[in-house]
N, C-alpha and C. Protein backbone atom coordinates (compact mmCIF):
# COMPACT_ATOMS: atom_id res chain seq x y z
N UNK A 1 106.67 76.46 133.60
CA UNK A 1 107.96 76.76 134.19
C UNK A 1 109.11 76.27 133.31
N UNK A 2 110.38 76.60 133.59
CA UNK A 2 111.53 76.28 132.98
C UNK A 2 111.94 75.50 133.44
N UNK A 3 112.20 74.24 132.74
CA UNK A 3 113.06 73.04 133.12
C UNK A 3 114.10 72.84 132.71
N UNK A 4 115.03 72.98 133.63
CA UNK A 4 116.64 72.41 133.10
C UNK A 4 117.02 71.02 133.18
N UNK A 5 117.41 70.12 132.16
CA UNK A 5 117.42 68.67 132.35
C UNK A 5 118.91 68.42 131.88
N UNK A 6 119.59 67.45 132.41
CA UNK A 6 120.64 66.69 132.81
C UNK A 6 120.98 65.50 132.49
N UNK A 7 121.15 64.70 132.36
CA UNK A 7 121.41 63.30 132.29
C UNK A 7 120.31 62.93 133.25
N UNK A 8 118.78 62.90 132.82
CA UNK A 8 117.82 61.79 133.54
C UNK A 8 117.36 62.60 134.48
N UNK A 9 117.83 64.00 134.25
CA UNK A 9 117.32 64.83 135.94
C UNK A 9 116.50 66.16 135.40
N UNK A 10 115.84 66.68 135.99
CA UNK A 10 114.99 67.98 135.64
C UNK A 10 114.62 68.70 136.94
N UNK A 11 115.20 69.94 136.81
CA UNK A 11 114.69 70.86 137.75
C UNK A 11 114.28 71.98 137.34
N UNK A 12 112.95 72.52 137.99
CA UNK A 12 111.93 73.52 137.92
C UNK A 12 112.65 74.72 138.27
N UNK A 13 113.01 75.58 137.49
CA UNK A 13 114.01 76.80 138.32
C UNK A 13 112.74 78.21 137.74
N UNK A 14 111.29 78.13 137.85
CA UNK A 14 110.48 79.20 137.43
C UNK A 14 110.39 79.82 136.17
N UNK A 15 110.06 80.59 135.96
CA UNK A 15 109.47 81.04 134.88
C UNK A 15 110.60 81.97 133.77
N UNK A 16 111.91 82.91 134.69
CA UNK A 16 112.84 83.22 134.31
C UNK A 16 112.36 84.61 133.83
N UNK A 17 113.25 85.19 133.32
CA UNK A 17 113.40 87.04 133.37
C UNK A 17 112.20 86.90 131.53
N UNK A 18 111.60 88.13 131.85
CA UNK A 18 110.57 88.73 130.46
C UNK A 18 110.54 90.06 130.29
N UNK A 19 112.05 90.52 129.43
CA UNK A 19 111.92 91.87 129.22
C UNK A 19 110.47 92.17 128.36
N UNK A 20 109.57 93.10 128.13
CA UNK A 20 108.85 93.89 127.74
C UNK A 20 109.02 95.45 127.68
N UNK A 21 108.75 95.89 126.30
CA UNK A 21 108.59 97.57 126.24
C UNK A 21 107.12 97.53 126.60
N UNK A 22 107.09 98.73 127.73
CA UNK A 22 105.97 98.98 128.35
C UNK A 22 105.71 100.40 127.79
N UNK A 23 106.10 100.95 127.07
CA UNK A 23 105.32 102.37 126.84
C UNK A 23 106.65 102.68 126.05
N UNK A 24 106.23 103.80 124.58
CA UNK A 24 107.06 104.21 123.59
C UNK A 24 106.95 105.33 123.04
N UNK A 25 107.77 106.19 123.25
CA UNK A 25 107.05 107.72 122.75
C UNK A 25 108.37 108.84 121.98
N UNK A 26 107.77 109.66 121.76
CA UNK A 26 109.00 110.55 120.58
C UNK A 26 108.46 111.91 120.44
N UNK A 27 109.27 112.85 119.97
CA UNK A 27 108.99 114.02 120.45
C UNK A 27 109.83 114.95 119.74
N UNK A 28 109.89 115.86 118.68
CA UNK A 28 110.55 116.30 118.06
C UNK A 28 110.77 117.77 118.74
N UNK A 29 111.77 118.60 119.40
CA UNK A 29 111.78 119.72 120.12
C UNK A 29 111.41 120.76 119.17
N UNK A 30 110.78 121.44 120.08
CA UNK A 30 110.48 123.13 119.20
C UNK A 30 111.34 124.34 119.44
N UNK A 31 110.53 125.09 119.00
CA UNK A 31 111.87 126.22 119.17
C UNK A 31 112.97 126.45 118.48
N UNK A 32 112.74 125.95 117.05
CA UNK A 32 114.07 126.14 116.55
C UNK A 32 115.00 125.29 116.41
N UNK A 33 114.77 124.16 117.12
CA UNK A 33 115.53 122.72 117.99
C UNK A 33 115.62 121.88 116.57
N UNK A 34 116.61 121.39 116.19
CA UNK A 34 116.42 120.11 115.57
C UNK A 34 116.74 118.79 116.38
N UNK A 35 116.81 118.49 117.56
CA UNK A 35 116.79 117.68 118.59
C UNK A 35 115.46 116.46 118.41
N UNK A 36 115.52 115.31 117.98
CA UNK A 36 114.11 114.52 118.20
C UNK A 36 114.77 113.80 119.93
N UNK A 37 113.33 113.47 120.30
CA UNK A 37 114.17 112.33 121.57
C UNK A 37 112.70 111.06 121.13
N UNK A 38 113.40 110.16 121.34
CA UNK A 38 112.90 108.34 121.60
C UNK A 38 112.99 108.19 122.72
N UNK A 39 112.10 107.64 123.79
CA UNK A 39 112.15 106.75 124.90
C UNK A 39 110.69 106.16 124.98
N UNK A 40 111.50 105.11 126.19
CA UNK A 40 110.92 103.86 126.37
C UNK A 40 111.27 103.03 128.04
N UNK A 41 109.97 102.50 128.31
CA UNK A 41 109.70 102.23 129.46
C UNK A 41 109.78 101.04 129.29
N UNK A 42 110.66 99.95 129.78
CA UNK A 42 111.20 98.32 129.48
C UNK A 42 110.94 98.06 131.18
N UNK A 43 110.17 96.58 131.23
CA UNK A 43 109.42 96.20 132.14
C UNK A 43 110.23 94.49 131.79
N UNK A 44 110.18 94.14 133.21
CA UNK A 44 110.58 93.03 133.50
C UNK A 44 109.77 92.06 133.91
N UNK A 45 108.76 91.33 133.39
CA UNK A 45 107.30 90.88 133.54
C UNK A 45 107.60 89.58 134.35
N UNK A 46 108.88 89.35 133.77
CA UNK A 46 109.49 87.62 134.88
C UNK A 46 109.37 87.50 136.17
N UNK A 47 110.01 86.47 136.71
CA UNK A 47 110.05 86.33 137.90
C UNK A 47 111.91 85.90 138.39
N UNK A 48 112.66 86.30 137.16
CA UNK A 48 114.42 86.20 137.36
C UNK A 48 115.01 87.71 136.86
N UNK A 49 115.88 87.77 137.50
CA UNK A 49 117.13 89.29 137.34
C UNK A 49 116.97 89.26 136.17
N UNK A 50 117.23 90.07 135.26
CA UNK A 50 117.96 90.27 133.99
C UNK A 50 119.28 91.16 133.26
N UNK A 51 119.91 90.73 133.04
CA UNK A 51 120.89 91.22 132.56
C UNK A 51 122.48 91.04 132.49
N UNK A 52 123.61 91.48 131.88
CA UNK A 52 123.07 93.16 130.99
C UNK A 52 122.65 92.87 129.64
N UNK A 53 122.05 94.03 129.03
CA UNK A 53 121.09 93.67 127.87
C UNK A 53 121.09 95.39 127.50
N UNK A 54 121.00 95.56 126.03
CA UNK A 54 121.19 96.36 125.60
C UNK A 54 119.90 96.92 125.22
N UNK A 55 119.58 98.38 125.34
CA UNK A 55 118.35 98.88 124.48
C UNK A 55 118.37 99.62 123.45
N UNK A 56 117.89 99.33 122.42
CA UNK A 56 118.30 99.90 120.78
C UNK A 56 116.94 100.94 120.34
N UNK A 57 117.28 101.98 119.98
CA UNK A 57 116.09 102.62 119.44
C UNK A 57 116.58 103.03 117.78
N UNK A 58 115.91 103.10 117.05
CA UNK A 58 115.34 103.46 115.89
C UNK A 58 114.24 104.32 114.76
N UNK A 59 114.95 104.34 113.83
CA UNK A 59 114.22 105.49 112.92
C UNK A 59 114.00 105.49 111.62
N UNK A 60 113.39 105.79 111.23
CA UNK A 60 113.31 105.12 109.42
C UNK A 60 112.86 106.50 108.84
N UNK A 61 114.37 107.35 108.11
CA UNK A 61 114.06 108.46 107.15
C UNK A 61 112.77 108.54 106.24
N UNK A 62 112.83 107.45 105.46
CA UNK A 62 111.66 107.68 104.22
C UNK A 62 111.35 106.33 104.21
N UNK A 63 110.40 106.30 102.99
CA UNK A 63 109.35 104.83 103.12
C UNK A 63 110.07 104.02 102.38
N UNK A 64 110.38 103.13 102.82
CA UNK A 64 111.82 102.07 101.91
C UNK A 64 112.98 101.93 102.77
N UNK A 65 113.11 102.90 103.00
CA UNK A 65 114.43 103.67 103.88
C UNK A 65 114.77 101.85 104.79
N UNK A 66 116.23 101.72 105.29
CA UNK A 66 116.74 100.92 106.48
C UNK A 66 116.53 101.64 107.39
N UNK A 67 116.18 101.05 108.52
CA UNK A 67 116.36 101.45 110.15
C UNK A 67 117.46 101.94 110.30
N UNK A 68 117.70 103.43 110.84
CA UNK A 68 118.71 104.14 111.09
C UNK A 68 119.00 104.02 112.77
N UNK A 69 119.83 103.25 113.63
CA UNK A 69 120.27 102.35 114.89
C UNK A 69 120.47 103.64 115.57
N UNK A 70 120.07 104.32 116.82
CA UNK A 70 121.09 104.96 117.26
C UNK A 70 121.70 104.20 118.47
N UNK A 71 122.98 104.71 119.38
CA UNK A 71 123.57 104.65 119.98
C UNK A 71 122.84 103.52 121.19
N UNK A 72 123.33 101.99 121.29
CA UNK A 72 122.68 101.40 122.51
C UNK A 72 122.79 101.99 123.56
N UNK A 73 121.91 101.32 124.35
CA UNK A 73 121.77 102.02 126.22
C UNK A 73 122.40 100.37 126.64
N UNK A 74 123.34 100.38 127.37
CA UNK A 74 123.20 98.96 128.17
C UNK A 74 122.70 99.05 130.04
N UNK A 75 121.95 97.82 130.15
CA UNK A 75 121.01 98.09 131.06
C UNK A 75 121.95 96.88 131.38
N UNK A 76 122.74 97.10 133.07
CA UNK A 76 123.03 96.35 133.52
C UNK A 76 122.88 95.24 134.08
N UNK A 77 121.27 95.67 135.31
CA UNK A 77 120.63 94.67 135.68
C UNK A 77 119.21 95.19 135.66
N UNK A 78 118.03 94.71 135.56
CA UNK A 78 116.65 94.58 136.33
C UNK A 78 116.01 93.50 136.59
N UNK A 79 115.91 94.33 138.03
CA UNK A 79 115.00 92.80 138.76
C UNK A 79 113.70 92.54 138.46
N UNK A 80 113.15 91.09 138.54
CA UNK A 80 111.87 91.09 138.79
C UNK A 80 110.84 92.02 139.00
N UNK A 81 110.11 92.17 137.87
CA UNK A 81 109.14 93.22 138.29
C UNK A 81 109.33 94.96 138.44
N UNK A 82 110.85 94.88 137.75
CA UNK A 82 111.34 96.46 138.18
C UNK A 82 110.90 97.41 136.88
N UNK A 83 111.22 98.03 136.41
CA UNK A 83 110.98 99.38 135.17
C UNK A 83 111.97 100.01 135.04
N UNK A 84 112.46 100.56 134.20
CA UNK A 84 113.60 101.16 133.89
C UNK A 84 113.03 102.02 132.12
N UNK A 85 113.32 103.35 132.75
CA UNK A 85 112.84 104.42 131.46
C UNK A 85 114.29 105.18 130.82
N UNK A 86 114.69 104.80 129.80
CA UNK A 86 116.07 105.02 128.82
C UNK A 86 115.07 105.98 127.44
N UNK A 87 116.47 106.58 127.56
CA UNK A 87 115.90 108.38 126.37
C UNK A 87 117.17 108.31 125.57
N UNK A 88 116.90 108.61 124.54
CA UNK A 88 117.88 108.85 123.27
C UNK A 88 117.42 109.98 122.13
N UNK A 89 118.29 110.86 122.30
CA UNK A 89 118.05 112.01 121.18
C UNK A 89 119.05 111.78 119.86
N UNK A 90 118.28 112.73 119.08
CA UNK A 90 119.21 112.28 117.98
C UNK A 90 118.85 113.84 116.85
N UNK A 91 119.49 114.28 115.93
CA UNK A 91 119.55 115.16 115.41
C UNK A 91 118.67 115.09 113.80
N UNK A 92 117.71 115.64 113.92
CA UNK A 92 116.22 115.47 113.39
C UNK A 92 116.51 116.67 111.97
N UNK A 93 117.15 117.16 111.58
CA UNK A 93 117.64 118.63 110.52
C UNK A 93 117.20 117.62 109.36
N UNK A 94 117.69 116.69 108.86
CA UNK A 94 117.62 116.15 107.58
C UNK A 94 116.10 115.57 107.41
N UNK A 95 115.43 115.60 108.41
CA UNK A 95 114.28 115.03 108.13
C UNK A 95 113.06 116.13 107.74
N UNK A 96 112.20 115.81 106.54
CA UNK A 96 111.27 117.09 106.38
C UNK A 96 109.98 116.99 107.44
N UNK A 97 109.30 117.74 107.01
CA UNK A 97 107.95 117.70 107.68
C UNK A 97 107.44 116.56 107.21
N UNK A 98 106.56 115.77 108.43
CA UNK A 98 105.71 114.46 108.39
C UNK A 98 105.90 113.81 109.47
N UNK A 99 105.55 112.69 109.04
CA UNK A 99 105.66 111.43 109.77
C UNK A 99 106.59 110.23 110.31
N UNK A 100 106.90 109.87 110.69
CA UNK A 100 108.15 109.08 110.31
C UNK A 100 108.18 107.95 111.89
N UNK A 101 108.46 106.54 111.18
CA UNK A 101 108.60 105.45 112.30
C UNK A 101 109.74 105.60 113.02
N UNK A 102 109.45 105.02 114.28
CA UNK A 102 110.87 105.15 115.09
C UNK A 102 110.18 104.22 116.04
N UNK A 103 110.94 103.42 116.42
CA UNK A 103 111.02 101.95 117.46
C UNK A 103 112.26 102.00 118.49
N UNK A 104 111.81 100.57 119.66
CA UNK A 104 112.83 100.82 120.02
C UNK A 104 112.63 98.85 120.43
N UNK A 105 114.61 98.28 120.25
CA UNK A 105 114.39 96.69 120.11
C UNK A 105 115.10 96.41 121.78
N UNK A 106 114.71 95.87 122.00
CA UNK A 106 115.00 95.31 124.10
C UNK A 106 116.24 93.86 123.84
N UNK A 107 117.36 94.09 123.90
CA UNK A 107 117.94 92.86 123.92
C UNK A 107 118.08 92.64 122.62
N UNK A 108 118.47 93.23 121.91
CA UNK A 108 118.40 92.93 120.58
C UNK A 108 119.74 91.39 120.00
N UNK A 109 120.30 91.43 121.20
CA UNK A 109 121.37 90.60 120.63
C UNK A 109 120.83 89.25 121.31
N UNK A 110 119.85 88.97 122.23
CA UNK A 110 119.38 88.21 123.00
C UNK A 110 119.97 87.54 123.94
N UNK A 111 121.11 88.44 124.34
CA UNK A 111 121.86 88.36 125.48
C UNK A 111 121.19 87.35 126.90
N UNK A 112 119.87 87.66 126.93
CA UNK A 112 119.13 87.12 128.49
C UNK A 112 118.40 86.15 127.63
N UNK A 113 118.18 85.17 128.48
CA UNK A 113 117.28 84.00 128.10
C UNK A 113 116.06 84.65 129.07
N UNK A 114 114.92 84.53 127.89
CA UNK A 114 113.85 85.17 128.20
C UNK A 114 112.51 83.94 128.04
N UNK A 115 111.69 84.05 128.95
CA UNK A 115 110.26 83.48 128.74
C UNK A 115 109.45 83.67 127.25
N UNK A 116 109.96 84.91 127.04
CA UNK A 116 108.66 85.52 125.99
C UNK A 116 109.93 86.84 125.22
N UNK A 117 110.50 86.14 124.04
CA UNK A 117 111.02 87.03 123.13
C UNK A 117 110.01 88.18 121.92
N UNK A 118 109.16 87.59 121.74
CA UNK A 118 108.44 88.21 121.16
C UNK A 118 107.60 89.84 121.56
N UNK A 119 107.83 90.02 122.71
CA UNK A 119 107.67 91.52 123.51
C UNK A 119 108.49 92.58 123.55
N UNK A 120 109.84 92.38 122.82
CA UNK A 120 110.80 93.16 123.06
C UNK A 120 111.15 94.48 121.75
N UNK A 121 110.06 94.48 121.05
CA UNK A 121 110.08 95.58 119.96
C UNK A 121 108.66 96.23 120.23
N UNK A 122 108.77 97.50 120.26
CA UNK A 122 107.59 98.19 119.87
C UNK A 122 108.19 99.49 119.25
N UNK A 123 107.11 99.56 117.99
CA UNK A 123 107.18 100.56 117.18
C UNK A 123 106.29 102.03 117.45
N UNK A 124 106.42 103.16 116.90
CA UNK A 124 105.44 104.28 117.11
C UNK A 124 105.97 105.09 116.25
N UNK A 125 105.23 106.70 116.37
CA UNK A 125 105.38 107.80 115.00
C UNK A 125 106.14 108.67 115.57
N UNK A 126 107.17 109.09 114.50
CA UNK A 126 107.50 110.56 115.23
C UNK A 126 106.97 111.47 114.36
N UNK A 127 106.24 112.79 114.79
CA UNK A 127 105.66 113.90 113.67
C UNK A 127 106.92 114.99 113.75
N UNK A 128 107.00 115.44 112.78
CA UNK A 128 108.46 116.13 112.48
C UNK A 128 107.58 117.83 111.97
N UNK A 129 106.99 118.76 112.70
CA UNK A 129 106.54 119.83 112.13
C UNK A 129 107.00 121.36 112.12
């Protein structure tokens, strides 16, 4: 548990909020579409509110390439145990056929004091055909 201590005093206030990406997926439209979309299913594994806290998704043109940021989502609140599924498209023309990483980072500024920071990135492929 989380202990907050004081001058000589400590209180048990639980375990506290644990954003997690629970599922990550991407999807390049057909039809002519140069439209890709990113989303992601962010899970609150704690046992405290969280928020607000921003959700960042990402993309990496070529192999070397910087993470290309798009546009945050800010997630005002989730409670304990709640889910919350955020989508971000983004315009896919410059990219050729293949493969290509795209992530998405939970709190990236670490806005919420969290149990477990280390859950808040997950990566996956986007196929571009």
């Amino acid at each position: 548990p989380l202990l907050i201590v004081g001058e000589g005093e400590e209180e048990e206030v639980g375990e506290g909020a644990d954003l997690a990406v629970e599922s990550l997926y991407s999807l390049k439209l057909g039809g002519g579409s140069t439209e890709a979309r990113i989303w992601a299913t962010i899970i609150n594994q704690g046992d405290a509110v969280a928020g607000p806290f921003d959700v960042t998704f990402f993309y990496i043109p070529s192999t070397g390439a910087d993470r290309v940021f798009l546009d945050p989502w800010t997630v005002d609140v989730l409670a304990a145990g709640d889910r919350i599924t955020v989508l971000r498209s983004f315009d896919a023309a410059a990219l050729a056929r293949g493969n290509y990483q795209v992530g998405v980072l939970v709190d990236p500024e670490n806005e919420v004091i969290e149990v477990d920071e280390d859950n808040n990135v997950k990566e996956g492929t986007l196929w571009i055909h």
